[in-house]
N, C-alpha and C. Protein backbone atom coordinates (compact mmCIF):
# COMPACT_ATOMS: atom_id res chain seq x y z
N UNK A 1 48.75 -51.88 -36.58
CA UNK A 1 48.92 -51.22 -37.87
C UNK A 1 49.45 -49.81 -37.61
N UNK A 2 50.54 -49.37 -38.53
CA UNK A 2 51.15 -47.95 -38.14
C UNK A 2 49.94 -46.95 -38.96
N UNK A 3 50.40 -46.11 -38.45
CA UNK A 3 49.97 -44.72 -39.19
C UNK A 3 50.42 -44.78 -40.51
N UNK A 4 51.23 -44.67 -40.95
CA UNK A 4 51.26 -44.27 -42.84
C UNK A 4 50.15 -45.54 -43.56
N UNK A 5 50.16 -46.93 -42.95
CA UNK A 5 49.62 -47.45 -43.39
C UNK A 5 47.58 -47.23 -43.11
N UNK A 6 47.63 -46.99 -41.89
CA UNK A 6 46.36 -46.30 -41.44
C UNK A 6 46.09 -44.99 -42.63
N UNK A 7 46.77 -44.15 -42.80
CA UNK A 7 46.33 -43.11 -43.93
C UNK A 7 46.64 -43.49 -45.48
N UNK A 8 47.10 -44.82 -45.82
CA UNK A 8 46.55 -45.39 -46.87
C UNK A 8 45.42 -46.61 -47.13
N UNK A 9 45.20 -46.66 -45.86
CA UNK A 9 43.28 -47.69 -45.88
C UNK A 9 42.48 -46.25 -45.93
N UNK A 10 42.90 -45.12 -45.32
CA UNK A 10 42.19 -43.62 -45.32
C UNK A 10 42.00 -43.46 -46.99
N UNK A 11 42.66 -43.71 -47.74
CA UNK A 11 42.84 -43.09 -49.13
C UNK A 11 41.90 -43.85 -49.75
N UNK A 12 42.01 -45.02 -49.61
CA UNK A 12 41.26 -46.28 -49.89
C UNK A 12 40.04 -45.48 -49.67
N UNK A 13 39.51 -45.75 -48.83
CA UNK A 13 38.20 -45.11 -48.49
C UNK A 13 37.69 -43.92 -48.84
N UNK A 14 38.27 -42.88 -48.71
CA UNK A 14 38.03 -41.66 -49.83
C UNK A 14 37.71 -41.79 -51.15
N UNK A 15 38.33 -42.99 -51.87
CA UNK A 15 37.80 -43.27 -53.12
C UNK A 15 36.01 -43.08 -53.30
N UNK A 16 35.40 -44.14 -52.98
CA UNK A 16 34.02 -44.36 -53.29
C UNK A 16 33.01 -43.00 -52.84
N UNK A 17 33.70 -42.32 -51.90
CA UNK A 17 33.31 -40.99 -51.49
C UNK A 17 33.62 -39.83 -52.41
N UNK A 18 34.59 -39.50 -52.80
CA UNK A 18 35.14 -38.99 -53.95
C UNK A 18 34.19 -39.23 -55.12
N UNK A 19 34.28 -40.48 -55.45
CA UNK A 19 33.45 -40.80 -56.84
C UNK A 19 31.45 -40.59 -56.80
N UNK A 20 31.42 -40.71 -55.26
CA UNK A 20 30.16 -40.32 -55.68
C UNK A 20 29.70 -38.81 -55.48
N UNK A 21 30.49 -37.87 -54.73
CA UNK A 21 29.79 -36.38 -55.05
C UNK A 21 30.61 -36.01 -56.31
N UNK A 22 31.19 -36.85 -57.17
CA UNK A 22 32.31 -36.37 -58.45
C UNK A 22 30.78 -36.63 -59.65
N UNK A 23 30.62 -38.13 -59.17
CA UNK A 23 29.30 -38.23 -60.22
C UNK A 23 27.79 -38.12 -60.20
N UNK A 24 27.49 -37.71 -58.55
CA UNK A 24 26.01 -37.29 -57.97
C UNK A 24 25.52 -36.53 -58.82
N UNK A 25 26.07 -35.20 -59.23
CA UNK A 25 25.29 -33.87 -59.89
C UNK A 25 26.79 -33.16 -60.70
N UNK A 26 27.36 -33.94 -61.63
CA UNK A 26 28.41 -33.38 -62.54
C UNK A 26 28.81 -31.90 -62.70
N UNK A 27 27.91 -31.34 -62.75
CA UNK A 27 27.98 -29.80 -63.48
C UNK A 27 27.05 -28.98 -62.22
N UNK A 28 27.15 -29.53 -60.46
CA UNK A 28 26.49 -28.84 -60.15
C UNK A 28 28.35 -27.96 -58.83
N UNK A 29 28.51 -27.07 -58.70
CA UNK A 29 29.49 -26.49 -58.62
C UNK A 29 30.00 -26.70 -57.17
N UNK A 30 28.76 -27.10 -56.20
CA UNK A 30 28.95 -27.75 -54.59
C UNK A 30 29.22 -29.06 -54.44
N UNK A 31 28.84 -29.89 -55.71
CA UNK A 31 29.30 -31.33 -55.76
C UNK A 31 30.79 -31.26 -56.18
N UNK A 32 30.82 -30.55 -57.08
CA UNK A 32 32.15 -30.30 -57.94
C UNK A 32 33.23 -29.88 -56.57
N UNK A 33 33.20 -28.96 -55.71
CA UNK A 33 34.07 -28.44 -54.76
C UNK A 33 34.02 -29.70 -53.81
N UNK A 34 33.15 -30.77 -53.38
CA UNK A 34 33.73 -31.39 -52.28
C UNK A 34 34.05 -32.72 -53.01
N UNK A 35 33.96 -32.97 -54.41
CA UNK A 35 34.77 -34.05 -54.86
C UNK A 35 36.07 -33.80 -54.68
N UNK A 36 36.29 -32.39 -55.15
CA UNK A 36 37.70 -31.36 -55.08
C UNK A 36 38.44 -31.44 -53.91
N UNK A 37 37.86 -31.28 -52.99
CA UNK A 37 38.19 -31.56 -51.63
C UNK A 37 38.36 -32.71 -51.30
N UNK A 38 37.36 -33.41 -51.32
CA UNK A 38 37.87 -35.15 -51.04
C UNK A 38 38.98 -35.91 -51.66
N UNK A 39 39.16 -35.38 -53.04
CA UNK A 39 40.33 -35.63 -53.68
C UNK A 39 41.94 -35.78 -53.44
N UNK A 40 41.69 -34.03 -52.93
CA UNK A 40 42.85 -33.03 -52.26
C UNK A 40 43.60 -33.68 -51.50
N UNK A 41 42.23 -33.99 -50.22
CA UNK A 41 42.93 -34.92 -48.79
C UNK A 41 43.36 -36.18 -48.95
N UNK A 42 42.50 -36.77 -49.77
CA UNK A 42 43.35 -38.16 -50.74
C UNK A 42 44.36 -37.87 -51.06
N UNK A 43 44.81 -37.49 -51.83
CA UNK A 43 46.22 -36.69 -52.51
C UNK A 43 47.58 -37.03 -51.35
N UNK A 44 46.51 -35.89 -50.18
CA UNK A 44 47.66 -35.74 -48.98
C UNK A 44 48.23 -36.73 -48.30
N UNK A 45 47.03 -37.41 -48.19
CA UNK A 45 47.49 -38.70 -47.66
C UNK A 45 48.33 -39.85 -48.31
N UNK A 46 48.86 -39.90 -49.49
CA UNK A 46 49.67 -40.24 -50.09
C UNK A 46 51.04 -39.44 -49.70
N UNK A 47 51.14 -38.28 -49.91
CA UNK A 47 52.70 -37.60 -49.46
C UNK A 47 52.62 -37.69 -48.03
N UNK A 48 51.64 -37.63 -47.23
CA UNK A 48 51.90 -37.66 -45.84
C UNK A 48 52.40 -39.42 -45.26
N UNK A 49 51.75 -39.85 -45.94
CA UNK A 49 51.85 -41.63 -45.51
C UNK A 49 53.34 -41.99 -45.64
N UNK A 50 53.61 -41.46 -47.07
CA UNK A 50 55.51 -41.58 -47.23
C UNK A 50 56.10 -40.73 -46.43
N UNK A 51 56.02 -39.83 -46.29
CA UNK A 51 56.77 -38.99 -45.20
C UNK A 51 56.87 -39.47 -43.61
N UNK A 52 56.10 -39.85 -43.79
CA UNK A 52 55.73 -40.53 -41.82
C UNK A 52 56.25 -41.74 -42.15
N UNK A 53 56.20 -42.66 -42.81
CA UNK A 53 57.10 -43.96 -43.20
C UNK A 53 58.42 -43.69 -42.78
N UNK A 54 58.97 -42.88 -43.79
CA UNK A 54 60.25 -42.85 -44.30
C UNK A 54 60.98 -42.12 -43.34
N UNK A 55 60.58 -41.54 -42.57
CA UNK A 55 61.11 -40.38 -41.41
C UNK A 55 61.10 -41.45 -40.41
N UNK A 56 60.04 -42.42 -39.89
CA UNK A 56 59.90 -42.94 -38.79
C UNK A 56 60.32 -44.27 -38.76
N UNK A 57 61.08 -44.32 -39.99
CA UNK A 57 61.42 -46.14 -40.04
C UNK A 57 60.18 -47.04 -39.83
N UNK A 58 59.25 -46.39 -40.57
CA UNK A 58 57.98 -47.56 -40.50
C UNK A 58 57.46 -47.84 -42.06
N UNK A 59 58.36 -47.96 -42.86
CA UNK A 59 58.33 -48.54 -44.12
C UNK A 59 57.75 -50.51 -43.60
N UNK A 60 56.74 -50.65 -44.63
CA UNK A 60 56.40 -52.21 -44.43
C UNK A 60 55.77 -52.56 -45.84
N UNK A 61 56.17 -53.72 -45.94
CA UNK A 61 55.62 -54.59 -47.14
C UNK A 61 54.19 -54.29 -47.47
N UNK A 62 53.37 -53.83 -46.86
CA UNK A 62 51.89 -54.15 -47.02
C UNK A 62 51.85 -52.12 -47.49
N UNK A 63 52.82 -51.23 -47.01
CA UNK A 63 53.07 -49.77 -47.25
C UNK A 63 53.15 -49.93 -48.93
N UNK A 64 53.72 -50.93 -48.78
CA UNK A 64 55.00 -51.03 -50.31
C UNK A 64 53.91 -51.15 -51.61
N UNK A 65 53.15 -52.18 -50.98
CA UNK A 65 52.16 -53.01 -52.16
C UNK A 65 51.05 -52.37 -52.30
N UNK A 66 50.44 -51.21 -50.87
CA UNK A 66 49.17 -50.95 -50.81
C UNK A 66 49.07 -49.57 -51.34
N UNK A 67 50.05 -49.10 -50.98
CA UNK A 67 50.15 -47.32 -51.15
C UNK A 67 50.31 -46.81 -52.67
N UNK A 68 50.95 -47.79 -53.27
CA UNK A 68 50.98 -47.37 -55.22
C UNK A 68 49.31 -47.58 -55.20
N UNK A 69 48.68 -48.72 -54.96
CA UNK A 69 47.45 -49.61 -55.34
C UNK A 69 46.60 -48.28 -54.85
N UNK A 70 46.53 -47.71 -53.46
CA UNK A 70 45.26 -46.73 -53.56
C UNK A 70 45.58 -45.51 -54.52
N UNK A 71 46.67 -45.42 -54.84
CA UNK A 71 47.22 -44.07 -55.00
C UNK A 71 46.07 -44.56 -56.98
N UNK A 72 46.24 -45.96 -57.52
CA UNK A 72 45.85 -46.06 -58.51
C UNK A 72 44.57 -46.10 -58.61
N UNK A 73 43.67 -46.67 -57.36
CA UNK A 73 42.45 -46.76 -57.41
C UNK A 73 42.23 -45.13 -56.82
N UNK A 74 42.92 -44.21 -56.43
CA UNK A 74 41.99 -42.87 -56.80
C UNK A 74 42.11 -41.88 -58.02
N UNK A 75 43.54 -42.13 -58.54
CA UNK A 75 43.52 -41.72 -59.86
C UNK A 75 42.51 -42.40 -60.95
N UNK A 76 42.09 -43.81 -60.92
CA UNK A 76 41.82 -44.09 -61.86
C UNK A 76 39.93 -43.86 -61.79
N UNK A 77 39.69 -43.79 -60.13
CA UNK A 77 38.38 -43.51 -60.60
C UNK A 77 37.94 -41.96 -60.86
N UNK A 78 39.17 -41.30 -60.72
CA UNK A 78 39.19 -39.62 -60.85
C UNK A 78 38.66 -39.75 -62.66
N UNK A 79 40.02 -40.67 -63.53
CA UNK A 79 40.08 -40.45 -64.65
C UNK A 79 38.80 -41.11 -65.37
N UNK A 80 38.28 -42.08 -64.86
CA UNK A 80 37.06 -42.62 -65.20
C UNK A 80 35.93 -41.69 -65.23
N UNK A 81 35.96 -40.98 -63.78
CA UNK A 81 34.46 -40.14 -64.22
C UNK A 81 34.79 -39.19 -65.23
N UNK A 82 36.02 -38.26 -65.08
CA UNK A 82 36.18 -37.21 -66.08
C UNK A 82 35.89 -38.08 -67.33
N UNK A 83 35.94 -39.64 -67.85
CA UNK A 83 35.49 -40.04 -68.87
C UNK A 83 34.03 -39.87 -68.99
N UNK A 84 33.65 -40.34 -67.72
CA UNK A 84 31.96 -40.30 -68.17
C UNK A 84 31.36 -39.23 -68.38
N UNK A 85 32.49 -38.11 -67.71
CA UNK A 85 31.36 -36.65 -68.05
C UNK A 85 31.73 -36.22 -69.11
N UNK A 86 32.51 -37.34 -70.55
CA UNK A 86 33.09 -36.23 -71.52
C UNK A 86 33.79 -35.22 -71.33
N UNK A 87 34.88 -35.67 -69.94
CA UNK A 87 35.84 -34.40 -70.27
C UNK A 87 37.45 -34.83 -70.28
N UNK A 88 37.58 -36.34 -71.07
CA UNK A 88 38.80 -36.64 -70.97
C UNK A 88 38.52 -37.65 -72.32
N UNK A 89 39.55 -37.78 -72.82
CA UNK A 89 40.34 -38.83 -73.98
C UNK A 89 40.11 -40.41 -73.31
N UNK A 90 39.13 -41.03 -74.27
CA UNK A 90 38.84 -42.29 -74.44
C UNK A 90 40.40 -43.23 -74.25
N UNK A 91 40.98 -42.45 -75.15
CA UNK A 91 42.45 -43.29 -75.62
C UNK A 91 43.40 -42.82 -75.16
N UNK A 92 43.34 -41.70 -73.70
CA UNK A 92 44.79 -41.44 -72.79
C UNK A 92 44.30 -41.94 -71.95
N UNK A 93 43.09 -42.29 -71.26
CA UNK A 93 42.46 -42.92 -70.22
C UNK A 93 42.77 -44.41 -70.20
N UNK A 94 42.56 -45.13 -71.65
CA UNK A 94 43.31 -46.52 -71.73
C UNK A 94 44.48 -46.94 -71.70
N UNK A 95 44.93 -45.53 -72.64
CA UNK A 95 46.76 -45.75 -72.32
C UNK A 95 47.32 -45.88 -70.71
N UNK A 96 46.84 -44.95 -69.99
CA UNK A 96 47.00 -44.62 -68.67
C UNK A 96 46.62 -46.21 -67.42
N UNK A 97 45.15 -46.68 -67.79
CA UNK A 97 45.10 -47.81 -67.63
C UNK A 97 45.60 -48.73 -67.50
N UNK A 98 46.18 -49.17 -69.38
CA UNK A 98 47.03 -50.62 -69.68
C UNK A 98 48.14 -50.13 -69.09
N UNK A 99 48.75 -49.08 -68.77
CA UNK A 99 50.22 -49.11 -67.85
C UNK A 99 49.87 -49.57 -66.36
N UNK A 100 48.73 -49.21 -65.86
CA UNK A 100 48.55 -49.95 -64.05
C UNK A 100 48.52 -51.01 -64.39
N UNK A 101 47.60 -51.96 -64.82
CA UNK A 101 47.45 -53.10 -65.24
C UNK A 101 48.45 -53.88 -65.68
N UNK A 102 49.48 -53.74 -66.28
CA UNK A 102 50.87 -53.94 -66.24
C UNK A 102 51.81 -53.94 -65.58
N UNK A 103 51.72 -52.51 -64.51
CA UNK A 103 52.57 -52.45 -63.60
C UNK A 103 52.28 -53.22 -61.93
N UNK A 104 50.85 -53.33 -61.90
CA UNK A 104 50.16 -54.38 -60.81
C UNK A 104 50.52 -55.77 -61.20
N UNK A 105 50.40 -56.07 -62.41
CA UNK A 105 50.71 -57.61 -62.74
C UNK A 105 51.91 -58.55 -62.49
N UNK A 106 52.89 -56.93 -62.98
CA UNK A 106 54.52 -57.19 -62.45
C UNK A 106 54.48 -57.63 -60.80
N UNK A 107 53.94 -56.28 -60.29
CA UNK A 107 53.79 -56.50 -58.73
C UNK A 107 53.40 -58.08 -57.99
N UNK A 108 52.19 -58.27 -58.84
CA UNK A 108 51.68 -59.22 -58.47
C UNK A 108 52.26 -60.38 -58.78
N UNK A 109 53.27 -60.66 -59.70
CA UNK A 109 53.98 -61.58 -59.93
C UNK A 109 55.18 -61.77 -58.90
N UNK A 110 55.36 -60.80 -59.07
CA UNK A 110 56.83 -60.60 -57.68
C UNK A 110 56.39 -60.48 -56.27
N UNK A 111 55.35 -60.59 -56.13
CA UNK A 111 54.94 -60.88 -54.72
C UNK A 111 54.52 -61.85 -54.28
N UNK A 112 54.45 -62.83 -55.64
CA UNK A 112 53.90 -63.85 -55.92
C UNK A 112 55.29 -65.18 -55.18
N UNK A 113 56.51 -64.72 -56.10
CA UNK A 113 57.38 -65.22 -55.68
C UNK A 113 58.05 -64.81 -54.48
N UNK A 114 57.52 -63.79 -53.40
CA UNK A 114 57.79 -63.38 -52.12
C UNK A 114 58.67 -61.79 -52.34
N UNK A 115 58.74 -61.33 -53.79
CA UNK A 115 59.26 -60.05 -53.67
C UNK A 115 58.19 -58.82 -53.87
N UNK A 116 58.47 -57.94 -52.82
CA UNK A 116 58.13 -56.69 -53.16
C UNK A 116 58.35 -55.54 -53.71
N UNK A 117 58.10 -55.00 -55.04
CA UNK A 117 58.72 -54.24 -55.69
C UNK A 117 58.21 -52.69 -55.26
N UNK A 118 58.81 -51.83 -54.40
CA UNK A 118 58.59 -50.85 -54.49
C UNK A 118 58.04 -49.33 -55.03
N UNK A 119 58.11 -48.70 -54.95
CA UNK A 119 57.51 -47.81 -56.22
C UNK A 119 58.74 -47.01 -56.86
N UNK A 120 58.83 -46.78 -58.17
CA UNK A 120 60.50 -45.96 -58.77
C UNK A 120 59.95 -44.29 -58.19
N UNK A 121 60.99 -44.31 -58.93
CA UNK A 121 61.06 -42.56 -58.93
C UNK A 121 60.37 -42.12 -60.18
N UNK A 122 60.29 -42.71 -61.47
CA UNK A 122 59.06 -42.40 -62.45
C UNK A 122 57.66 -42.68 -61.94
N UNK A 123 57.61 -43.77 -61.12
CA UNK A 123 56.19 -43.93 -61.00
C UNK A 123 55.89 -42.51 -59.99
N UNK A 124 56.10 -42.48 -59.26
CA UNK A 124 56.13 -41.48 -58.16
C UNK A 124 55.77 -39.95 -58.74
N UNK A 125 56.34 -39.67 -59.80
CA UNK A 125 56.68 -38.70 -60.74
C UNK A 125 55.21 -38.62 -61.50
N UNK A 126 55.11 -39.89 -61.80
CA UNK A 126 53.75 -40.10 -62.45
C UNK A 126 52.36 -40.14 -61.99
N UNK A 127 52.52 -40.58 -60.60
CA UNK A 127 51.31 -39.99 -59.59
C UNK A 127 51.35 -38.68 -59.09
N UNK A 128 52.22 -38.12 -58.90
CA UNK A 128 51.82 -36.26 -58.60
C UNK A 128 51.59 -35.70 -59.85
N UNK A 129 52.01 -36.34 -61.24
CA UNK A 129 51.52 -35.30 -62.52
C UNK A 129 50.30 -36.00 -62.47
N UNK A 130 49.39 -36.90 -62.04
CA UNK A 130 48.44 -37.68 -62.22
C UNK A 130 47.62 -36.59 -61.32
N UNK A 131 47.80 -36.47 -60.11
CA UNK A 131 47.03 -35.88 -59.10
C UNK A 131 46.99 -34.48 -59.44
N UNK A 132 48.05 -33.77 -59.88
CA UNK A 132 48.05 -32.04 -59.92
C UNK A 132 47.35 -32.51 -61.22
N UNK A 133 47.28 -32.89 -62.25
CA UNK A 133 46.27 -33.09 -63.37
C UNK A 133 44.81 -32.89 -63.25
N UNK A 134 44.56 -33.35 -62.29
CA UNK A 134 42.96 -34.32 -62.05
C UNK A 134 42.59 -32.92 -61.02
N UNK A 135 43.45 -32.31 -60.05
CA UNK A 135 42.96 -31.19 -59.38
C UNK A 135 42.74 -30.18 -60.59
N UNK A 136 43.59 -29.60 -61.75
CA UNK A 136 43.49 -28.92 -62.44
C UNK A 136 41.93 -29.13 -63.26
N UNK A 137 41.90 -30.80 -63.82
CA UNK A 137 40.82 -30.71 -64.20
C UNK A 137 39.54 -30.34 -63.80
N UNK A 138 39.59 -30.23 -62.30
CA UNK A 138 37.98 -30.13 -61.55
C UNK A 138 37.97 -28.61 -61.46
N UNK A 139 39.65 -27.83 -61.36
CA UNK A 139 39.34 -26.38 -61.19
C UNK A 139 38.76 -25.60 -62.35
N UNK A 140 38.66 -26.38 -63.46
CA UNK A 140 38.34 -25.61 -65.24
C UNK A 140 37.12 -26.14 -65.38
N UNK A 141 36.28 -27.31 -64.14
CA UNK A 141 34.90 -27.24 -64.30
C UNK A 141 34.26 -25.97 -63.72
N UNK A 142 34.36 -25.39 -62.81
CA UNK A 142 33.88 -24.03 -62.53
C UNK A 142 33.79 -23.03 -63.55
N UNK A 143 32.86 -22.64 -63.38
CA UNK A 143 32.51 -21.46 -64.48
C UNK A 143 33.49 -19.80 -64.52
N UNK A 144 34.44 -20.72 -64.62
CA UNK A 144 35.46 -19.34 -65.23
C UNK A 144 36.04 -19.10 -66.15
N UNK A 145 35.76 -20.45 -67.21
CA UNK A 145 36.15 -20.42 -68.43
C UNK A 145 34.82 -21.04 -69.49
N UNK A 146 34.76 -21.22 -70.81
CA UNK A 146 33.66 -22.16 -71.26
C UNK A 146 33.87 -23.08 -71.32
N UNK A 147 33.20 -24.16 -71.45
CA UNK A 147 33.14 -25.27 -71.24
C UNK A 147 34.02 -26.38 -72.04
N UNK A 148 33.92 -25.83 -73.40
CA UNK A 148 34.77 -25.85 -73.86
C UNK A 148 36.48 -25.91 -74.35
N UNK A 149 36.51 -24.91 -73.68
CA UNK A 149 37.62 -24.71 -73.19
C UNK A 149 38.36 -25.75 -71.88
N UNK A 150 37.43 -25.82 -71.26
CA UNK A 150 37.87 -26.03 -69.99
C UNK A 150 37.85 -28.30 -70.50
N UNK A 151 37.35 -28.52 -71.41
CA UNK A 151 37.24 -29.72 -71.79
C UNK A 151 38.61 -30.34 -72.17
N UNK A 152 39.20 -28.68 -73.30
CA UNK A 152 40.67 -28.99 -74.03
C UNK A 152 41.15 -28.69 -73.53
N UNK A 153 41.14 -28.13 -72.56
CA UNK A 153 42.52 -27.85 -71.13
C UNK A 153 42.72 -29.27 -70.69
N UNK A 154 41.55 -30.04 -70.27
CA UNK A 154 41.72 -31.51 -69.68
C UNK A 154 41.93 -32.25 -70.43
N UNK A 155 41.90 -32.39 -71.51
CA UNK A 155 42.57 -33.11 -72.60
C UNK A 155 44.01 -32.80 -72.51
N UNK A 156 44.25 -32.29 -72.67
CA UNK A 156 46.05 -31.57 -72.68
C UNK A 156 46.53 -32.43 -71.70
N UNK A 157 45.99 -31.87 -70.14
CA UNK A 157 46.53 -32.27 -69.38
C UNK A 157 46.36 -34.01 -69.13
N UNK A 158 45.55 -34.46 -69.48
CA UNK A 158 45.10 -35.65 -69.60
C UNK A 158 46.19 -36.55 -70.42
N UNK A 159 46.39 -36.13 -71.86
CA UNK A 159 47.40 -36.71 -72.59
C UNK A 159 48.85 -36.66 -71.94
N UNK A 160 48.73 -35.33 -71.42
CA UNK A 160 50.53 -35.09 -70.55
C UNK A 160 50.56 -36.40 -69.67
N UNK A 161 49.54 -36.68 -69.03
CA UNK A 161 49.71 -37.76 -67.83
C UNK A 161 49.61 -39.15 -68.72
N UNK A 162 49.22 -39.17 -69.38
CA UNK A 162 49.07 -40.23 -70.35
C UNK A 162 50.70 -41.04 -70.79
N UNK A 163 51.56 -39.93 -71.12
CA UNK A 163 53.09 -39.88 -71.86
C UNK A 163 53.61 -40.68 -70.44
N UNK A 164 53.69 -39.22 -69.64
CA UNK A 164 54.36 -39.60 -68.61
C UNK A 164 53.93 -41.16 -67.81
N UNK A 165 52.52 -41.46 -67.81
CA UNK A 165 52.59 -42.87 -66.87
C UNK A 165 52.89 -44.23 -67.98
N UNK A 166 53.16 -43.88 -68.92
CA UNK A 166 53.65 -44.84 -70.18
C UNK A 166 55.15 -44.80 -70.27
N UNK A 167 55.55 -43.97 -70.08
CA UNK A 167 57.13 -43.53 -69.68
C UNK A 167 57.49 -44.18 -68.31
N UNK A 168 56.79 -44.17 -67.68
CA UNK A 168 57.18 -44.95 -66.46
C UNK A 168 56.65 -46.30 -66.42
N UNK A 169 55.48 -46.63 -66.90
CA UNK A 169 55.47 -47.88 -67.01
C UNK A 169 56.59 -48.55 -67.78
N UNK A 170 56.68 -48.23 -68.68
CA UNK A 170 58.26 -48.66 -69.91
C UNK A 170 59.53 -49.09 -68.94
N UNK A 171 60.12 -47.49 -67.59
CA UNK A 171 61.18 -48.08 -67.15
C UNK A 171 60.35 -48.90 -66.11
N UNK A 172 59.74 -49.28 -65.09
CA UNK A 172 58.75 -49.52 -64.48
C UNK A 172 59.43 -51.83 -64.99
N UNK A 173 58.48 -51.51 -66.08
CA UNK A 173 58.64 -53.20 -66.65
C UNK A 173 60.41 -53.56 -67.18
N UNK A 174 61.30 -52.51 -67.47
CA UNK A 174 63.06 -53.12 -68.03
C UNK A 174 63.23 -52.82 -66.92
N UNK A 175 62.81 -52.53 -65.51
CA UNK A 175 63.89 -52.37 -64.65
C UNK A 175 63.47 -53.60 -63.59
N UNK A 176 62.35 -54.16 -64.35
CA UNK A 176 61.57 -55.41 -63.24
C UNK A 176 61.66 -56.64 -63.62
N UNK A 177 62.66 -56.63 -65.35
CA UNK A 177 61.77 -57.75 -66.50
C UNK A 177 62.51 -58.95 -65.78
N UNK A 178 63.58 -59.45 -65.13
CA UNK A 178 64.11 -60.51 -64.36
C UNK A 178 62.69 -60.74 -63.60
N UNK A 179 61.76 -60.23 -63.05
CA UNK A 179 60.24 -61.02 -62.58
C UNK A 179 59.91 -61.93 -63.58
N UNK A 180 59.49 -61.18 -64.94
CA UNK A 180 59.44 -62.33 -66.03
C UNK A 180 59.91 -63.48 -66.37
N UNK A 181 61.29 -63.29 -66.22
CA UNK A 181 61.99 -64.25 -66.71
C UNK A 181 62.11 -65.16 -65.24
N UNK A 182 61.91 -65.09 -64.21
CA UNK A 182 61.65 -65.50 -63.33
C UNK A 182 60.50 -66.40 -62.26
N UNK A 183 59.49 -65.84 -63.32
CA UNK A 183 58.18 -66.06 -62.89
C UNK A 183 57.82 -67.43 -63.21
N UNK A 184 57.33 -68.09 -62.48
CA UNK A 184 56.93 -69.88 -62.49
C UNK A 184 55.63 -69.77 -62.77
């Protein structure tokens, strides 16, 4: 197994670590900084994994299929807890959702028939506004603003990521829909 793919089983694994000092003690400000952190290096390991791929000619099918997939399972359990702590939109969190769920299904259909669909340049687009989102949101839990405040800041930014991963899901499915029409 190469390295880029080694630092996306890494990402993988940061998840459940992530999610539990994110939801151990919500509002306590040392849990809050090393979810922050665990996040971060998650994050990295997504731009680092493509970069070491793509530089080293070690792009592989399992890079292709696995690296969107963690990149979704840490956004989505980012966006989940900010649901549970009440600090995100019920209905940009689903919107945001039914676009993975759509865009995995495609995947999974076309891999089904032996193709691998890569990741676009919207989706891509849509996981760094996803990630600089979700860092922003944990920095407005610290007590430097009220709480308040710092709720409708993550809303904002929450809905922004919302547009944008619906925007890419949209070209995402017309630039894939021959899977459909293809699919047995």
């Amino acid at each position: 197994m190469n390295l880029p793919n080694k630092l996306t089983i890494l990402r993988i694994i940061l998840v459940p670590v992530f999610m539990g000092f994110m939801l151990a003690i919500p509002k306590n400000t040392a849990f809050v900084t090393v979810s922050l952190v665990v996040f971060i290096i998650a994050s990295l390991t997504d731009t680092l994994d493509g970069y070491i791929a793509r530089k080293n000619n070690l792009i592989t099918n399992f890079g292709k299929l696995m690296d969107p997939l963690a990149d979704k399972m840490l956004t989505t359990a980012a966006y989940l807890g900010l649901l549970s702590m009440g600090r995100a939109s019920c209905w940009a969190i689903m919107l945001i959702l039914t676009r993975e769920f759509i865009v995995s299904g495609v995947r999974l259909v076309a891999a089904g028939d032996g193709t691998v669909i890569a990741a676009s340049v919207w989706g891509k687009v849509k996981t760094i506004f996803q990630m600089v989102s979700i860092i922003a949101a944990f920095l407005v839990m610290y007590p430097i603003c009220p709480e308040e405040t710092g709720v409708f800041l993550t809303n904002i930014l929450v809905w922004i990521s919302a547009v944008i991963t619906v925007i890419s899901g949209a070209d995402y499915v017309i630039k894939n829909f021959e899977v459909f029409k293809e699919a047995k």
